[in-house]
Protein backbone atom coordinates (compact mmCIF):
# COMPACT_ATOMS: atom_id res chain seq x y z
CA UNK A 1 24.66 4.99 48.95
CA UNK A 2 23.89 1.67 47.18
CA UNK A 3 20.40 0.39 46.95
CA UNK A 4 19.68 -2.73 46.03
CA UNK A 5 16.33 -3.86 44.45
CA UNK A 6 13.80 -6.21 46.76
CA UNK A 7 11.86 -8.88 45.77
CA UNK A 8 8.65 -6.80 46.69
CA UNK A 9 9.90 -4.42 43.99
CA UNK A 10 10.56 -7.12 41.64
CA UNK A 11 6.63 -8.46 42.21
CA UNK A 12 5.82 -5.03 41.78
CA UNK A 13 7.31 -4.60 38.25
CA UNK A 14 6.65 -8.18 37.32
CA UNK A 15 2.53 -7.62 37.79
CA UNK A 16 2.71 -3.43 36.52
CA UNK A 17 4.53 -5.16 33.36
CA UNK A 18 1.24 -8.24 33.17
CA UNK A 19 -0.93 -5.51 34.10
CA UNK A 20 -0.27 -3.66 31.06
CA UNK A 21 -0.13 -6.63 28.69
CA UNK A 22 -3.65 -8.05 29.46
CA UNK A 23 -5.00 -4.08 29.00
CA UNK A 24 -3.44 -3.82 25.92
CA UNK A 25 -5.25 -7.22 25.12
CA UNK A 26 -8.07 -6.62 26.04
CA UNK A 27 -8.40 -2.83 24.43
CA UNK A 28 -7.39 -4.34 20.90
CA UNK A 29 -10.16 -6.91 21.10
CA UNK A 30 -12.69 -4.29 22.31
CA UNK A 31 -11.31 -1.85 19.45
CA UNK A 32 -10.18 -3.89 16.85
CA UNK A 33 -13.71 -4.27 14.98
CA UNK A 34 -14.22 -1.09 14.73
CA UNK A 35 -10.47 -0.75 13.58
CA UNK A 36 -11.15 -3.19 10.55
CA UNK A 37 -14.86 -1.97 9.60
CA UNK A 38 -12.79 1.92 8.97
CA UNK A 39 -10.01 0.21 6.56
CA UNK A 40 -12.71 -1.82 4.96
CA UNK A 41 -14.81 1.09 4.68
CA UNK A 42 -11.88 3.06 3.25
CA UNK A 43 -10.98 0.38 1.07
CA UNK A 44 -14.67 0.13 -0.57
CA UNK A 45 -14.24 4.11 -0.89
CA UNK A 46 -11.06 3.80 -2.83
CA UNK A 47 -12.29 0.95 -5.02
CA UNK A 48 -15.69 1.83 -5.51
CA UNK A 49 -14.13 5.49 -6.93
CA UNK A 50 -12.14 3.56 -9.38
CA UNK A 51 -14.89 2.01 -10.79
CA UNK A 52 -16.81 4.61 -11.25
CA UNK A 53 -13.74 6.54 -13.05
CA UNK A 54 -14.15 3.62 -15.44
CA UNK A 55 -17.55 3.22 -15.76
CA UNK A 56 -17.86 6.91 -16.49
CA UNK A 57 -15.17 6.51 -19.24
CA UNK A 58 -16.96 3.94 -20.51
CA UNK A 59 -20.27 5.83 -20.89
CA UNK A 60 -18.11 8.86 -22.72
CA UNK A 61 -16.60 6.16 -25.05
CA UNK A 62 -20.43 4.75 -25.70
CA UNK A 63 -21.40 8.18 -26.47
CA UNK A 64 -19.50 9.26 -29.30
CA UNK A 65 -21.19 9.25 -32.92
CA UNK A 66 -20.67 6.52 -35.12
CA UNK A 67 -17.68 6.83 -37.55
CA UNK A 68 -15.92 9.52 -35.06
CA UNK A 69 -12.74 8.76 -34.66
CA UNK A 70 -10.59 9.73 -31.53
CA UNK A 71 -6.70 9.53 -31.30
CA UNK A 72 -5.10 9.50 -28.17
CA UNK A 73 -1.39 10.25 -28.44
CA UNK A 74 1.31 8.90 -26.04
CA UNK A 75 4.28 11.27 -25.50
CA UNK A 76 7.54 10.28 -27.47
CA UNK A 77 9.88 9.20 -24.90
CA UNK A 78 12.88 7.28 -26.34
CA UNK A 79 15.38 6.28 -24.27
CA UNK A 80 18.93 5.97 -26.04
CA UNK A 81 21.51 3.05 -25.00
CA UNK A 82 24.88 5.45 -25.99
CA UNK A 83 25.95 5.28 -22.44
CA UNK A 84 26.23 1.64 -22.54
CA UNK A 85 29.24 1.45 -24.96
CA UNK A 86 30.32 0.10 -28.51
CA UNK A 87 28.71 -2.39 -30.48
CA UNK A 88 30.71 -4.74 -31.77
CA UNK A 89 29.45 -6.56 -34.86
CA UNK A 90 31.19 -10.06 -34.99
CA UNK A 91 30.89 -13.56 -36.98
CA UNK A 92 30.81 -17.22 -35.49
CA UNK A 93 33.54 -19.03 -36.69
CA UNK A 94 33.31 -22.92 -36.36
């Protein structure tokens, strides 16, 4: 048995499909406000944490006695070029 689709049918899917579409459309403008105040609000979280990471490390740095002195090491971490090959020391002639 073969069945063949109807133009009723094809109405049918044409307006479930428009249906759908304008929902859609209309949900994301009802929800999309309150969408953009969260990342905003998460955002201003994120930032405002930063700065006050810095400002505290700022206060600390204000705080310490005149003449104290404070060295803050960075790791050795040399990187070698051996794997790249031989150097080859040459002269210009003209």
């Amino acid at each position: 048995m073969l069945q063949y689709a109807s133009a009723v049918g094809l109405v049918r899917m044409i307006l479930i499909i428009l249906l759908i579409y304008f929902g859609v459309k209309i949900l994301a403008r009802l929800f999309m406000p309150f969408l953009a105040k969260y990342v905003v609000k998460k955002a201003e979280q994120r930032f405002g944490g930063q700065f006050n990471q810095y400002q505290n490390r700022a206060k600390q740095e204000e705080a310490r006695k005149e003449g104290e002195v404070s060295i803050d090491k960075i790791p050795n971490t040399k990187t070698s070029n051996k794997d790249v090959g031989d150097y080859v020391d040459y002269e210009e002639i003209d």
